[in-house]
PDB file of N, CA and C in Angstrom:
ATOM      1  N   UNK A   1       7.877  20.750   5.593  1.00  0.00           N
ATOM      2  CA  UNK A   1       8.640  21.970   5.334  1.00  0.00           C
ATOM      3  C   UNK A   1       9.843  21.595   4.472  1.00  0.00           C
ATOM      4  N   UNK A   2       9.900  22.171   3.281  1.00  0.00           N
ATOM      5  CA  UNK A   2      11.361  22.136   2.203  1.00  0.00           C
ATOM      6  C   UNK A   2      12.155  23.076   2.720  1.00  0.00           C
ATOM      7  N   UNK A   3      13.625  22.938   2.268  1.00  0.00           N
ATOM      8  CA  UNK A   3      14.820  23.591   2.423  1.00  0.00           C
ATOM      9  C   UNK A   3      14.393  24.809   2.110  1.00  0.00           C
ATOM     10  N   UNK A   4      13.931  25.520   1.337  1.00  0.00           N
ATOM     11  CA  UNK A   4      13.333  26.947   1.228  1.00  0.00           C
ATOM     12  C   UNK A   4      13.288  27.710   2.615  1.00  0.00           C
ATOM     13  N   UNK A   5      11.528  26.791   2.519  1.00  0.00           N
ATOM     14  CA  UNK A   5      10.733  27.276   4.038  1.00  0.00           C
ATOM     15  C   UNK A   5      11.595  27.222   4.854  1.00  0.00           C
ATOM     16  N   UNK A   6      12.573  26.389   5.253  1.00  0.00           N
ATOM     17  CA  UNK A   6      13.264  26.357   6.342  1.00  0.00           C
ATOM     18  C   UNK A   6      14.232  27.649   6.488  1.00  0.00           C
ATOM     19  N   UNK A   7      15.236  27.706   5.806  1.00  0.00           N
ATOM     20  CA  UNK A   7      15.879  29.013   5.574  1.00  0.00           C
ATOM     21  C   UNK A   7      15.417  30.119   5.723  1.00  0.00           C
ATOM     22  N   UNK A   8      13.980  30.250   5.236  1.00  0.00           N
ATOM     23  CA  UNK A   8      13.055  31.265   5.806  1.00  0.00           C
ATOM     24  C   UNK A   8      12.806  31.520   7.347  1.00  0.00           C
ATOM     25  N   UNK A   9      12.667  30.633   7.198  1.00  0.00           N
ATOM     26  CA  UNK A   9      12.139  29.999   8.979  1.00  0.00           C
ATOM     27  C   UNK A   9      12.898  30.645  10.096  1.00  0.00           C
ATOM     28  N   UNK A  10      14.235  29.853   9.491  1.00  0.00           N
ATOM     29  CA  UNK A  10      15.284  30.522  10.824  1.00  0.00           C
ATOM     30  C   UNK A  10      16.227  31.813  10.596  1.00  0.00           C
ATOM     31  N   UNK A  11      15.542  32.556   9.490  1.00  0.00           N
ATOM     32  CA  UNK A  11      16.012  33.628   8.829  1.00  0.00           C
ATOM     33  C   UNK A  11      15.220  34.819  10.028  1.00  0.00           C
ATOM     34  N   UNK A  12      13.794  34.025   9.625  1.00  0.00           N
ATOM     35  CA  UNK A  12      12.752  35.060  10.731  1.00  0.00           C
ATOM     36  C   UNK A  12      12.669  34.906  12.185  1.00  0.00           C
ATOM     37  N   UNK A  13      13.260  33.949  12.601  1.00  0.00           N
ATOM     38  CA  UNK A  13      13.463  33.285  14.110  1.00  0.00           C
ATOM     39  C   UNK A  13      14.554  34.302  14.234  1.00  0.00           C
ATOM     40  N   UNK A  14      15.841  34.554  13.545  1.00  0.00           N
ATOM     41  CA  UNK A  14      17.177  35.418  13.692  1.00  0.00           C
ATOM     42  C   UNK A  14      16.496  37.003  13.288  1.00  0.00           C
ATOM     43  N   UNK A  15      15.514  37.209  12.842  1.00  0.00           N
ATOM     44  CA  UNK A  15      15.577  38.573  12.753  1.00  0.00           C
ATOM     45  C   UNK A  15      16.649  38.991  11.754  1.00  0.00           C
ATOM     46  N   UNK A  16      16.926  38.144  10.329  1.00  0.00           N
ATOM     47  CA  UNK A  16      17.997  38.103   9.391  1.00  0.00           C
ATOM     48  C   UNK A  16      17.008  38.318   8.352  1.00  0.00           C
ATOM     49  N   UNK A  17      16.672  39.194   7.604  1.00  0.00           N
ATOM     50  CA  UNK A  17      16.296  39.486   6.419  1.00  0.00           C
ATOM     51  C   UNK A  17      17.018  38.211   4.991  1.00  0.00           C
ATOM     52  N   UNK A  18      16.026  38.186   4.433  1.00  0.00           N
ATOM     53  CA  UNK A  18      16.606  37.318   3.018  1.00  0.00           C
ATOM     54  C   UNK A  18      17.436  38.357   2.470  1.00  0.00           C
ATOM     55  N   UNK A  19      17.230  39.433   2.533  1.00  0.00           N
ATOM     56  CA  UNK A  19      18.055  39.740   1.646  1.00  0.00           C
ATOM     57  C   UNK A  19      19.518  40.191   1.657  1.00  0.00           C
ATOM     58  N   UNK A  20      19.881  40.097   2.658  1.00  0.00           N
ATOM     59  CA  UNK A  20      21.266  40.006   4.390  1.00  0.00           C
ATOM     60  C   UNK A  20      22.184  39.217   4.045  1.00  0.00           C
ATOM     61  N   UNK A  21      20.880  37.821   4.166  1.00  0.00           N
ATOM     62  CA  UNK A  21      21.728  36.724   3.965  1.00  0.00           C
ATOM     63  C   UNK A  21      22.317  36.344   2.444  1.00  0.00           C
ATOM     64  N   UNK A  22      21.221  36.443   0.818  1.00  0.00           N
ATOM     65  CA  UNK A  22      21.912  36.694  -0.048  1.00  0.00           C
ATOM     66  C   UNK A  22      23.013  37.613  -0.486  1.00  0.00           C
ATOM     67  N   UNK A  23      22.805  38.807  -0.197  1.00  0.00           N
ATOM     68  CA  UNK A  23      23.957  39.696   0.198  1.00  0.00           C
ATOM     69  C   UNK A  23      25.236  39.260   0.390  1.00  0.00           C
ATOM     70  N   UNK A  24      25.078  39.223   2.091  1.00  0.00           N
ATOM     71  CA  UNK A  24      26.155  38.608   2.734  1.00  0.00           C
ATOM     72  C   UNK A  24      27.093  37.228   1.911  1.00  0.00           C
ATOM     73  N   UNK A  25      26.212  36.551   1.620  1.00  0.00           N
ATOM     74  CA  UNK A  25      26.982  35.291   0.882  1.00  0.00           C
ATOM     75  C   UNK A  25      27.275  35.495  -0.714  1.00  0.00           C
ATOM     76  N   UNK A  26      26.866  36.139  -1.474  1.00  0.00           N
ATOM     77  CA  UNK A  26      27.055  36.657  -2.799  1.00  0.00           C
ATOM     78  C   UNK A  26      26.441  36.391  -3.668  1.00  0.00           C
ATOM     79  N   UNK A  27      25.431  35.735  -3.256  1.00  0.00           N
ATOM     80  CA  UNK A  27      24.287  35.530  -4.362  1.00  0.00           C
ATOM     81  C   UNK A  27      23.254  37.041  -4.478  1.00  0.00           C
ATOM     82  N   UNK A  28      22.323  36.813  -5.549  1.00  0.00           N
ATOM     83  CA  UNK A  28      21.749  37.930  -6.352  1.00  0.00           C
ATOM     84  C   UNK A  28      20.356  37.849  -5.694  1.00  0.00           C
ATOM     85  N   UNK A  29      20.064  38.909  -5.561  1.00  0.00           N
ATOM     86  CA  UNK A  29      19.045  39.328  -5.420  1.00  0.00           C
ATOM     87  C   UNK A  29      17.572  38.142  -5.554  1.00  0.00           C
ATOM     88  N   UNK A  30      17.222  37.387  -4.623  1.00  0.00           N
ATOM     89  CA  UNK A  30      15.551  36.695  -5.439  1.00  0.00           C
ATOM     90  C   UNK A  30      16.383  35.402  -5.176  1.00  0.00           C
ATOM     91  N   UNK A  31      17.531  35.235  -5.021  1.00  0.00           N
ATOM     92  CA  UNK A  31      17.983  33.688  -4.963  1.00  0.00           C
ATOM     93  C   UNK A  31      17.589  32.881  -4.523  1.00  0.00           C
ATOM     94  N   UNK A  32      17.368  32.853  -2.940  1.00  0.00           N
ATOM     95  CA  UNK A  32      16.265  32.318  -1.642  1.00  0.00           C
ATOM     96  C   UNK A  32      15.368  31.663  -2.972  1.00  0.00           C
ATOM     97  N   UNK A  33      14.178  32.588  -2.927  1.00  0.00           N
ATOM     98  CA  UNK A  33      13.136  32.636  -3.605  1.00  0.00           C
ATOM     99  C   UNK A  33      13.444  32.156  -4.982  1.00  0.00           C
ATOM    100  N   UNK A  34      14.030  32.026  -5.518  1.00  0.00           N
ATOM    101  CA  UNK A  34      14.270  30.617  -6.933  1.00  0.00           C
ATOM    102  C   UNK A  34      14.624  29.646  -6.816  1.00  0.00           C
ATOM    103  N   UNK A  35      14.945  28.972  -5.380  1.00  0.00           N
ATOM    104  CA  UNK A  35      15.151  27.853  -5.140  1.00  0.00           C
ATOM    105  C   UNK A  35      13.726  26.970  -5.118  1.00  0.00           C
ATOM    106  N   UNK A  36      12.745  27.726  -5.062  1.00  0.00           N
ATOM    107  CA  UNK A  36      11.838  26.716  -5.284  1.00  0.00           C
ATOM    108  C   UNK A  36      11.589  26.394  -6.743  1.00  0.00           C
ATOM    109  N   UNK A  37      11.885  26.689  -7.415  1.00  0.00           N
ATOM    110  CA  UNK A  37      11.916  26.272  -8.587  1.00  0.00           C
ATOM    111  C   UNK A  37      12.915  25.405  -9.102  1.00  0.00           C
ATOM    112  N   UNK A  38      13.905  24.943  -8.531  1.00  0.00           N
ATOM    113  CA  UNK A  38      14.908  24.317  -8.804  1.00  0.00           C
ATOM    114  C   UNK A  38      15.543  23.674  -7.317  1.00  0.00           C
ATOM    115  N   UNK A  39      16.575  22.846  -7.882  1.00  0.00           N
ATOM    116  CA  UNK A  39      17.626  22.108  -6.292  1.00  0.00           C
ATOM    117  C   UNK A  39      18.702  23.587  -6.046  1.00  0.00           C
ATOM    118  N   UNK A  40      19.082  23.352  -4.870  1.00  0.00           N
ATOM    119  CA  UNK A  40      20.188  24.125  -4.679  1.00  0.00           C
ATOM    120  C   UNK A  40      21.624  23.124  -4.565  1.00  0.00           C
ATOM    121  N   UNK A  41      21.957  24.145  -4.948  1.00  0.00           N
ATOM    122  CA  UNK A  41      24.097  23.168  -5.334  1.00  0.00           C
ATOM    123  C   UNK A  41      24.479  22.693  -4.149  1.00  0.00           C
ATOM    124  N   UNK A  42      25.038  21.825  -3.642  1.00  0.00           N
ATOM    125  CA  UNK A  42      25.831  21.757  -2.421  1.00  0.00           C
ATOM    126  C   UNK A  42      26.561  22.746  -1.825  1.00  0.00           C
ATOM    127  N   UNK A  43      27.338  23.664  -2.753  1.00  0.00           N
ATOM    128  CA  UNK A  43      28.540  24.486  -2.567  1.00  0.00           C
ATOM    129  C   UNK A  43      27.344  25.710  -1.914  1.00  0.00           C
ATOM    130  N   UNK A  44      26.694  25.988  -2.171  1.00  0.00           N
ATOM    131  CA  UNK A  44      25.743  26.854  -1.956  1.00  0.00           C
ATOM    132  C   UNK A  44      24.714  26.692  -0.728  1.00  0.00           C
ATOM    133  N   UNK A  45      24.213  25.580  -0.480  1.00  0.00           N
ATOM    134  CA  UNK A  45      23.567  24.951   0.604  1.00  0.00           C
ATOM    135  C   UNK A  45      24.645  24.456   1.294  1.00  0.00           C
ATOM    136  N   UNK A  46      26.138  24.674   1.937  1.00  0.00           N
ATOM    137  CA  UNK A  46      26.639  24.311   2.667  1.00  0.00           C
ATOM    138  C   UNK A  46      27.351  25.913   3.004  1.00  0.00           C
ATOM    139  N   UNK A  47      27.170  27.201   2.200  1.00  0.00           N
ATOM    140  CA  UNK A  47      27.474  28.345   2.930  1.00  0.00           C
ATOM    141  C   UNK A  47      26.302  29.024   3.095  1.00  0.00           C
ATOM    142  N   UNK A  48      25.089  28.376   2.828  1.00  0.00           N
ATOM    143  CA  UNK A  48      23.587  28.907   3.515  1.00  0.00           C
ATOM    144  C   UNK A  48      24.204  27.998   5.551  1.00  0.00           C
ATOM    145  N   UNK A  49      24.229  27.137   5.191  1.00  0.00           N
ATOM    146  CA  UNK A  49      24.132  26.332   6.569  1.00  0.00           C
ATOM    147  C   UNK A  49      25.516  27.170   7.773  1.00  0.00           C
ATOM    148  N   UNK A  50      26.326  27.545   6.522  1.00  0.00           N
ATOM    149  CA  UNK A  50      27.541  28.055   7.800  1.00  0.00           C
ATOM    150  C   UNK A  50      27.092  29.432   8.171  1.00  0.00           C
ATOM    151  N   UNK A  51      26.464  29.969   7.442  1.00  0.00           N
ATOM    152  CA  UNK A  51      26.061  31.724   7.259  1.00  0.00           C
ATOM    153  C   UNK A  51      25.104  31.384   8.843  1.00  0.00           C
ATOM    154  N   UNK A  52      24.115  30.125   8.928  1.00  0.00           N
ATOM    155  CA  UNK A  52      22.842  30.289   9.800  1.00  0.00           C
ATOM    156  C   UNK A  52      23.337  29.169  11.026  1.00  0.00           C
ATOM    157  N   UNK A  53      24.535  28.962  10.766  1.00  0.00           N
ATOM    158  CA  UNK A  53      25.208  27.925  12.066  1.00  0.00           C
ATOM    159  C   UNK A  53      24.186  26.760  12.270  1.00  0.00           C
ATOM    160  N   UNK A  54      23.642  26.036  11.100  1.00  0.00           N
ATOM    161  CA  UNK A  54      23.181  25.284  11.429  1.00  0.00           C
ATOM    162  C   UNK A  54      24.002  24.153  10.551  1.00  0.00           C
ATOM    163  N   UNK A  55      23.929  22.830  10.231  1.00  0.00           N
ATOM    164  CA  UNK A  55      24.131  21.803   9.515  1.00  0.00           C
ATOM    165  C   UNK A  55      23.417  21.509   8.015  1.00  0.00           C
ATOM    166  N   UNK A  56      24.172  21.038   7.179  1.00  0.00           N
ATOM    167  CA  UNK A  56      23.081  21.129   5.568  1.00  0.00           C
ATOM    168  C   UNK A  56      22.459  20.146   6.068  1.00  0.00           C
ATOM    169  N   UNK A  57      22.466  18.966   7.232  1.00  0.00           N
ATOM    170  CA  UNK A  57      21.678  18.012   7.288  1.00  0.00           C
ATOM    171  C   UNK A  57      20.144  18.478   7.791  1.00  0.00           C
ATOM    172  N   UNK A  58      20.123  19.119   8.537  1.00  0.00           N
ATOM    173  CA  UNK A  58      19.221  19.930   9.113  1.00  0.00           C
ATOM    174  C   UNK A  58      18.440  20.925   8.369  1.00  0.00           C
ATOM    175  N   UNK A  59      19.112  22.087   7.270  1.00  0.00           N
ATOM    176  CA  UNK A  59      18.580  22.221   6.510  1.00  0.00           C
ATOM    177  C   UNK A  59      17.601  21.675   5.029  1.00  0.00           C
ATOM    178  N   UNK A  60      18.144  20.653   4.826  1.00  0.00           N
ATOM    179  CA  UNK A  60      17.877  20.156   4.238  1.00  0.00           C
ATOM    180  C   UNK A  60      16.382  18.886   4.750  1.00  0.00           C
ATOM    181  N   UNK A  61      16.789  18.316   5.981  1.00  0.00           N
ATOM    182  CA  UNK A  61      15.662  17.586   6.629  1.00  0.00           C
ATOM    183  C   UNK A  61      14.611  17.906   7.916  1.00  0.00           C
ATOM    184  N   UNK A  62      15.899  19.084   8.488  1.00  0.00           N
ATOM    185  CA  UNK A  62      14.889  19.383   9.359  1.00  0.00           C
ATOM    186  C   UNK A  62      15.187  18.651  11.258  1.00  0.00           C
ATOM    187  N   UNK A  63      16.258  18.073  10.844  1.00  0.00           N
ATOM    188  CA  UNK A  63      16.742  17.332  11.946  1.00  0.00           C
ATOM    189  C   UNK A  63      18.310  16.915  11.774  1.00  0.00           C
ATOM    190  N   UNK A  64      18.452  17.317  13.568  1.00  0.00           N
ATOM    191  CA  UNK A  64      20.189  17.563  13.344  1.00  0.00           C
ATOM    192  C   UNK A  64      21.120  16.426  13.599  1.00  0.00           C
ATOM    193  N   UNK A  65      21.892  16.106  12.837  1.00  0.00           N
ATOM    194  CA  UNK A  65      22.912  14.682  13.195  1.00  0.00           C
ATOM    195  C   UNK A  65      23.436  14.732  14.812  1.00  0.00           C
ATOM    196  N   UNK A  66      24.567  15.762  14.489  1.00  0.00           N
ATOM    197  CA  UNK A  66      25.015  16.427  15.887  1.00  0.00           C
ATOM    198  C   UNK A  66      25.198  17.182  16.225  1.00  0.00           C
ATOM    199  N   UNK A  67      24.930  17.525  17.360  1.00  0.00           N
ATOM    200  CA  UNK A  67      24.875  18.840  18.182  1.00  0.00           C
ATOM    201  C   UNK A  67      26.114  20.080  17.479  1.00  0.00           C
ATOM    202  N   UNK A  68      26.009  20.856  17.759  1.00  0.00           N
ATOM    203  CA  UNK A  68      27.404  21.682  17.520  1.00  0.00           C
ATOM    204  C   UNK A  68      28.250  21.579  18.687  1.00  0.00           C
ATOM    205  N   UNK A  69      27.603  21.457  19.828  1.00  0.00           N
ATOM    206  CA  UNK A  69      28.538  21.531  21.528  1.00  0.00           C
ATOM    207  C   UNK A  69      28.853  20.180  21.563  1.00  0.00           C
ATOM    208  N   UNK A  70      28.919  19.199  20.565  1.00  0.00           N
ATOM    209  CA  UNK A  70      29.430  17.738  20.939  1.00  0.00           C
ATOM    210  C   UNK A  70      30.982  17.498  20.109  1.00  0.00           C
ATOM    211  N   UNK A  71      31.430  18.657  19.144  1.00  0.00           N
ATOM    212  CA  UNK A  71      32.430  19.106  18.564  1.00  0.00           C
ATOM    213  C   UNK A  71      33.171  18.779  19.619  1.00  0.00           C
ATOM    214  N   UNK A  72      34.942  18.549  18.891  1.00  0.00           N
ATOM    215  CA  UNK A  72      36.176  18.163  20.051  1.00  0.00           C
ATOM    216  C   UNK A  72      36.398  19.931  19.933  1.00  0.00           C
ATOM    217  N   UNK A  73      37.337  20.321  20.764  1.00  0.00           N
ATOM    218  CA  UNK A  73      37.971  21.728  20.614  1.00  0.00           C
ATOM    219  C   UNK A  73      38.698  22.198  19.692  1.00  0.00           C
ATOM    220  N   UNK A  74      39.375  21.406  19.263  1.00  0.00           N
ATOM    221  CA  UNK A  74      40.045  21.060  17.859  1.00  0.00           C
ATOM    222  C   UNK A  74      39.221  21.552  16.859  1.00  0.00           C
ATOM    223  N   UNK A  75      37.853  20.589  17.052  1.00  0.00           N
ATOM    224  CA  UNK A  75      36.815  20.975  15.951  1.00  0.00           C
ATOM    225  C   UNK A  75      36.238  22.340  15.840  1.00  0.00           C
ATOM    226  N   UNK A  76      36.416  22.839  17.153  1.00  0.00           N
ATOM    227  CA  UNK A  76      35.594  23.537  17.034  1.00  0.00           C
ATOM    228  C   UNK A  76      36.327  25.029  16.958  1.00  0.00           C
ATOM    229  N   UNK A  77      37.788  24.792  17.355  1.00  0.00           N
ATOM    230  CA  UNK A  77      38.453  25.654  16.749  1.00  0.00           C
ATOM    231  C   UNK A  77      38.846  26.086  15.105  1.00  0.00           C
ATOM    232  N   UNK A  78      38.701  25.215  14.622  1.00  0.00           N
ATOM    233  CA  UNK A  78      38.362  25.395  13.083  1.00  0.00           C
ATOM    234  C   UNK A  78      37.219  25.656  12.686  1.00  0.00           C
ATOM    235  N   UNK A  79      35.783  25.617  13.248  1.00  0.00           N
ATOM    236  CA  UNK A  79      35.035  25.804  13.158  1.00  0.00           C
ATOM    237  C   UNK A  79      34.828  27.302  12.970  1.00  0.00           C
ATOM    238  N   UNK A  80      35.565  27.667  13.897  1.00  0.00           N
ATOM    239  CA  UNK A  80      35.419  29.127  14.154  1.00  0.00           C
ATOM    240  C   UNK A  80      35.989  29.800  13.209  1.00  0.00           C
ATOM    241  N   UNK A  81      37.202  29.079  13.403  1.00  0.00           N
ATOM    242  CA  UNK A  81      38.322  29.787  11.835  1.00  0.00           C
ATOM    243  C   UNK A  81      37.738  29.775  10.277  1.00  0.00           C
ATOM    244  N   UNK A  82      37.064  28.934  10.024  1.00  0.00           N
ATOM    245  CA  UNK A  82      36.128  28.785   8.677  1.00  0.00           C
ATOM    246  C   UNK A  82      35.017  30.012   9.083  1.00  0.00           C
ATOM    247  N   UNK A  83      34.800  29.843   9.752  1.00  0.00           N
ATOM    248  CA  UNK A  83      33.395  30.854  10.269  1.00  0.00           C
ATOM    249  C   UNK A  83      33.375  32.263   9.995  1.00  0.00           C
ATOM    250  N   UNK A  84      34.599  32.544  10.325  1.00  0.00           N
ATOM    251  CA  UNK A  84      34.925  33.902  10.183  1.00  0.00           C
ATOM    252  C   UNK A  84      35.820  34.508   8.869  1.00  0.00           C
ATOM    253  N   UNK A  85      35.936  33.465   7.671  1.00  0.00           N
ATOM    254  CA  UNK A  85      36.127  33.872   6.499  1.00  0.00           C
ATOM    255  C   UNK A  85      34.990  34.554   5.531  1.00  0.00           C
ATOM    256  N   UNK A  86      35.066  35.204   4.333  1.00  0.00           N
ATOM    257  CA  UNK A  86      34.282  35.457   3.767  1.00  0.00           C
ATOM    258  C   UNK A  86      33.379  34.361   2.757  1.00  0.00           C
ATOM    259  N   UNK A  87      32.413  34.266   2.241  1.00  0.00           N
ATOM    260  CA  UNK A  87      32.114  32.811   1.883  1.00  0.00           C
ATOM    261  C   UNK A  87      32.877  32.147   0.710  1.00  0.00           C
ATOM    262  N   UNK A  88      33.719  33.490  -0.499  1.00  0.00           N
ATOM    263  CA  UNK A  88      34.392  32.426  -1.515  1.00  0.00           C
ATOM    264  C   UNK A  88      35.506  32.126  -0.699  1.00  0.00           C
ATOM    265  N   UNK A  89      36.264  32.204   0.899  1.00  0.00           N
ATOM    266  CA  UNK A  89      37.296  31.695   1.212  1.00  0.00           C
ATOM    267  C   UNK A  89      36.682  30.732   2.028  1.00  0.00           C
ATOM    268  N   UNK A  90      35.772  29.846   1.966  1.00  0.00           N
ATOM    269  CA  UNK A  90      35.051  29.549   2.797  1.00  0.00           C
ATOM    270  C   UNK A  90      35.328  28.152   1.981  1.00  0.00           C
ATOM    271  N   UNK A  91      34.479  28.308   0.864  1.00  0.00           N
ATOM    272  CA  UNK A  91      34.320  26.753  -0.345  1.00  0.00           C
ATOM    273  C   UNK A  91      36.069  26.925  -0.332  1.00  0.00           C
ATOM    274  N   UNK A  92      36.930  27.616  -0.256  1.00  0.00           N
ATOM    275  CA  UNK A  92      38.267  26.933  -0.869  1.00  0.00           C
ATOM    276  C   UNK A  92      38.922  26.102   0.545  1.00  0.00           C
ATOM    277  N   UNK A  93      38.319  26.685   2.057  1.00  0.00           N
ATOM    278  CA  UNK A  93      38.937  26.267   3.316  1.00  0.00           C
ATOM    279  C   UNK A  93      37.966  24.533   3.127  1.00  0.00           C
ATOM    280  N   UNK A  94      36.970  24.843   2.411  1.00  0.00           N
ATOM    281  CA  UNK A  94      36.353  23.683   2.267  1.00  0.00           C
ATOM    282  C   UNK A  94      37.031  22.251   1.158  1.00  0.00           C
ATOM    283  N   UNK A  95      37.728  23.143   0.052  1.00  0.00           N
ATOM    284  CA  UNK A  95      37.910  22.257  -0.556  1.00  0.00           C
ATOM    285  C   UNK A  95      39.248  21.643  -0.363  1.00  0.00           C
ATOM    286  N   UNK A  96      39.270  22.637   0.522  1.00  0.00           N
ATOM    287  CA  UNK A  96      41.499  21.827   0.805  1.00  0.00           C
ATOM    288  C   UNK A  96      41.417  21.283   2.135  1.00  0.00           C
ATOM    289  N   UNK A  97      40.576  21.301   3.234  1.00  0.00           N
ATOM    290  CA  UNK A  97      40.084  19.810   3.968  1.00  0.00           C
ATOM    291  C   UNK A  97      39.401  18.912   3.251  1.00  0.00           C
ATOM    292  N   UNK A  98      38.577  18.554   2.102  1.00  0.00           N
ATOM    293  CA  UNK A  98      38.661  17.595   1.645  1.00  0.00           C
ATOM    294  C   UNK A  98      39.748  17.024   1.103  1.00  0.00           C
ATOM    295  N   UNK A  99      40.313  17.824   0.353  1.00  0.00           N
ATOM    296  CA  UNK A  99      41.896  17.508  -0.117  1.00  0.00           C
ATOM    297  C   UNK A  99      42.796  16.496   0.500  1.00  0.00           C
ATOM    298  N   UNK A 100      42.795  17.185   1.718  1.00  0.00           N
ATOM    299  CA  UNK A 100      43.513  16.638   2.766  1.00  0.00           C
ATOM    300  C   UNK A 100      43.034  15.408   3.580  1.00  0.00           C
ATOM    301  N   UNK A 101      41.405  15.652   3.081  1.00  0.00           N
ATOM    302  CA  UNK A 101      40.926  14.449   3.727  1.00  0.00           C
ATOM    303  C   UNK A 101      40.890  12.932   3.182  1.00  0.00           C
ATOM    304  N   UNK A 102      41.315  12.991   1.373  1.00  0.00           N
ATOM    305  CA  UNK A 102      41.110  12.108   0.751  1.00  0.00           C
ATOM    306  C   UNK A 102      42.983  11.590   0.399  1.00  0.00           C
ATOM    307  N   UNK A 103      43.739  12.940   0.419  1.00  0.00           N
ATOM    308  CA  UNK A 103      45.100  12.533   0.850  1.00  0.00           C
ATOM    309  C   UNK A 103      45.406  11.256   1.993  1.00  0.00           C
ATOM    310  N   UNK A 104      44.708  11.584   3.469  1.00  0.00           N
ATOM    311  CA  UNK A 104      44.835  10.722   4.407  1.00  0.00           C
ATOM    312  C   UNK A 104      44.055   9.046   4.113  1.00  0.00           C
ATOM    313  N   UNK A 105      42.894   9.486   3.540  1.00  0.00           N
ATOM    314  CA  UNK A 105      42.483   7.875   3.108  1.00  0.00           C
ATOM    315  C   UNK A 105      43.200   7.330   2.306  1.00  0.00           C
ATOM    316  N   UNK A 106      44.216   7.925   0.813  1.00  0.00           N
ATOM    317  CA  UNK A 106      45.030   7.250   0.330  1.00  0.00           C
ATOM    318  C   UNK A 106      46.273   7.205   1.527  1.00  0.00           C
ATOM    319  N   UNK A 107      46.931   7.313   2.005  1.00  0.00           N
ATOM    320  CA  UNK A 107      47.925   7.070   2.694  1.00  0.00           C
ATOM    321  C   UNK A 107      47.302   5.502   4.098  1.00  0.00           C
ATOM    322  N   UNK A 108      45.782   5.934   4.363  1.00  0.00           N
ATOM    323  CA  UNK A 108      45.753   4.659   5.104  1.00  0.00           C
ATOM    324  C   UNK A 108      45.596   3.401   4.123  1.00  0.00           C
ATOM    325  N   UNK A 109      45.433   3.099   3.010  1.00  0.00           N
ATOM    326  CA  UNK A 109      45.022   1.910   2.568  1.00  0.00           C
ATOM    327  C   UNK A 109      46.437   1.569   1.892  1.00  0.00           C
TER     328      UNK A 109
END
């Protein structure tokens, strides 16, 4: 099963229409469905994965690193807080914890 099928998969397991979920996230109409013809972006396959609460690792392979209930509270309070943005505030909550995350590796070395 490819990242496609899968998205499909747990689209129809949720009773979530494809076309909900493109919608919902801001892609066009048929998007799902042109990914087989091509890769999907990271930025894009990581607000498919938050939209379906699953992991891009999982989407992508099919098997999950870690649990979501193995999250600290911490984690998982941000979790929630990302969760409940719309998806372009989503890649920017994304890109300013990396920010911050590559800030802290320069400050440890």
């Amino acid at each position: 099963m490819d990242t496609v099928e899968r998205i499909k998969q747990i689209c129809k397991e949720r009773k979530i229409p494809i076309y909900k979920l493109e919608k919902d996230n801001g892609f066009g109409n048929g998007y799902i469905r042109s990914l087989k013809k091509g890769g999907i972006s990271s930025d894009r396959l990581s607000i498919i994965a938050n939209y379906l609460n699953v992991s891009t690792t999982f989407l992508l392979t099919g098997k999950e690193e870690e649990p979501r209930d193995a999250l600290s509270p911490l984690q998982l309070k941000a979790y929630e807080i990302i969760s409940s943005l719309p998806p372009e505030k989503i890649q920017k909550a994304i890109d300013y914890l990396e920010y911050l995350a590559h800030q802290h590796t320069e400050e440890e070395q």
